[in-house]
Protein backbone atom coordinates (compact mmCIF):
# COMPACT_ATOMS: atom_id res chain seq x y z
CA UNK A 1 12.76 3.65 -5.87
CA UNK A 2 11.61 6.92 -6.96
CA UNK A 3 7.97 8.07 -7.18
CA UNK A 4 7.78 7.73 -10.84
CA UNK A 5 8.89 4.20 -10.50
CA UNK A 6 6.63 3.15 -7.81
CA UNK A 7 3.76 5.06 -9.61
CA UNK A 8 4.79 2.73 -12.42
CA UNK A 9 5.00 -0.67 -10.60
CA UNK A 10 1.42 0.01 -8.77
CA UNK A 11 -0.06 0.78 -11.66
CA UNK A 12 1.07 -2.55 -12.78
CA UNK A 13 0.04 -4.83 -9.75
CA UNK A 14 -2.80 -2.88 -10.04
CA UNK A 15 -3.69 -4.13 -13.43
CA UNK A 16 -2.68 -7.64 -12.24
CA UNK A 17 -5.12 -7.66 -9.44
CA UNK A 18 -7.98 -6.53 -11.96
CA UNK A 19 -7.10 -9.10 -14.44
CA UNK A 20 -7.47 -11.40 -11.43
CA UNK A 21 -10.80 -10.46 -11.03
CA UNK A 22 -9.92 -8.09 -7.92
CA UNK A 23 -11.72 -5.14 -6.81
CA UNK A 24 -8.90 -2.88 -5.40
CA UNK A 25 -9.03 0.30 -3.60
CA UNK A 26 -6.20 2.56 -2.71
CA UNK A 27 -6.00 4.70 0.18
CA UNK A 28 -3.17 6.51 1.73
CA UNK A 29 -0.76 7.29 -0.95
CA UNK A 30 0.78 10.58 0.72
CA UNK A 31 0.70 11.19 4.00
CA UNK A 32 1.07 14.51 5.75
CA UNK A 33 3.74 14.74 8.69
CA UNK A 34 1.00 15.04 11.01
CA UNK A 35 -1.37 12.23 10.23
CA UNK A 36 1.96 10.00 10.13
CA UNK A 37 2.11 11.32 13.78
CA UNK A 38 -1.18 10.95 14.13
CA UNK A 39 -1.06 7.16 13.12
CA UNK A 40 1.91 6.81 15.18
CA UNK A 41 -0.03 7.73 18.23
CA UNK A 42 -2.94 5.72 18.04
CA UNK A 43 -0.48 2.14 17.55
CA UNK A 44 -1.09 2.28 13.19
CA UNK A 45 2.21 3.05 12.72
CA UNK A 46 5.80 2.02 13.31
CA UNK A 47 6.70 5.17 12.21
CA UNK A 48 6.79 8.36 13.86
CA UNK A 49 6.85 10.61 11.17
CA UNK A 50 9.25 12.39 12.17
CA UNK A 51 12.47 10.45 13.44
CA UNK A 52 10.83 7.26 11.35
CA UNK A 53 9.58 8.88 8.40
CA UNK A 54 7.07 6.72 6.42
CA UNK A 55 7.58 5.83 2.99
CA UNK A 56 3.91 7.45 2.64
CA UNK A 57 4.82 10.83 3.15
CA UNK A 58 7.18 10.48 0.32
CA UNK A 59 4.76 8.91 -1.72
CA UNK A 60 6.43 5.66 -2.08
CA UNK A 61 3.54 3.48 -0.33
CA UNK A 62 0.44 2.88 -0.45
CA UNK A 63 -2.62 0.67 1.16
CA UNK A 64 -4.58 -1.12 -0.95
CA UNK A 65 -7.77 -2.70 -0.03
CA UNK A 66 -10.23 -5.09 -1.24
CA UNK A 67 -14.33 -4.49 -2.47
CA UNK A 68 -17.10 -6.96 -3.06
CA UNK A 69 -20.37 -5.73 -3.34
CA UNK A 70 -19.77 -2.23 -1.39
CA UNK A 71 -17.79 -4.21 1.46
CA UNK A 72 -14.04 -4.81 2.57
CA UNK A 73 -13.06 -8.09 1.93
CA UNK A 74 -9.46 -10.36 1.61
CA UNK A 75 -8.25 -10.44 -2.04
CA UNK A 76 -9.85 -13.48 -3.28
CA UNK A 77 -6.03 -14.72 -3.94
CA UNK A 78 -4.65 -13.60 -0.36
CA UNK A 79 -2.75 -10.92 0.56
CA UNK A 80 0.91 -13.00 0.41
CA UNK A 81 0.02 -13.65 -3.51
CA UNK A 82 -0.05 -9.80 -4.24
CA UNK A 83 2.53 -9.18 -2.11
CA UNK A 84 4.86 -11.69 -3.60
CA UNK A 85 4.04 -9.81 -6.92
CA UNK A 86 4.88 -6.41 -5.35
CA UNK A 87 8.40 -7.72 -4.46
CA UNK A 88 9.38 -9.47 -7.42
CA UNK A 89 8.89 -6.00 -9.51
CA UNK A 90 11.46 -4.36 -6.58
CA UNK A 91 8.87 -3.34 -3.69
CA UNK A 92 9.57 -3.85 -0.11
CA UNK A 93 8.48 -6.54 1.77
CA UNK A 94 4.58 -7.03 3.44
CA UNK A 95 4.21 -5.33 6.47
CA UNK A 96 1.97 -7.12 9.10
């Protein structure tokens, strides 16, 4: 998937999740080569950055998280719902 087409899909589940009455956030969209590392080191991350490149620092991923009155929350329709969403318009599988 490029990053036009996963800028295109987000922007969808994005609009799904507000038509849901969601309150998402994103966060980590691109990562640089050394805060992949830096994830890496502390256990956040599978990936390296380096050997295991993230699809973050090719800005094909992205977190999303959840709002309610100024707080982090779970998405009022669980996470599996959005990510069942995510990978029926082609995105990769939930990581836990």
């Amino acid at each position: 998937m490029t990053r036009v087409e996963f800028t295109e899909k987000i922007v969808n589940l994005l609009q799904w999740m507000i038509d849901a009455g969601e309150h998402p956030i994103i966060d980590f969209v691109k990562r640089s080569d050394e805060e992949q590392k830096r994830l890496f080191d502390k256990g956040l991350s599978k990936c390296d950055g380096i050997k295991n490149r993230s699809l973050h620092q090719s800005g094909r991923a992205m977190d999303i998280y959840f709002l309610q009155e100024g707080e982090m929350i779970d998405p009022k329709h669980g996470w599996e719902t959005w990510h069942e969403h995510w990978e029926e318009v082609g995105g990769k599988p939930m990581i836990s």
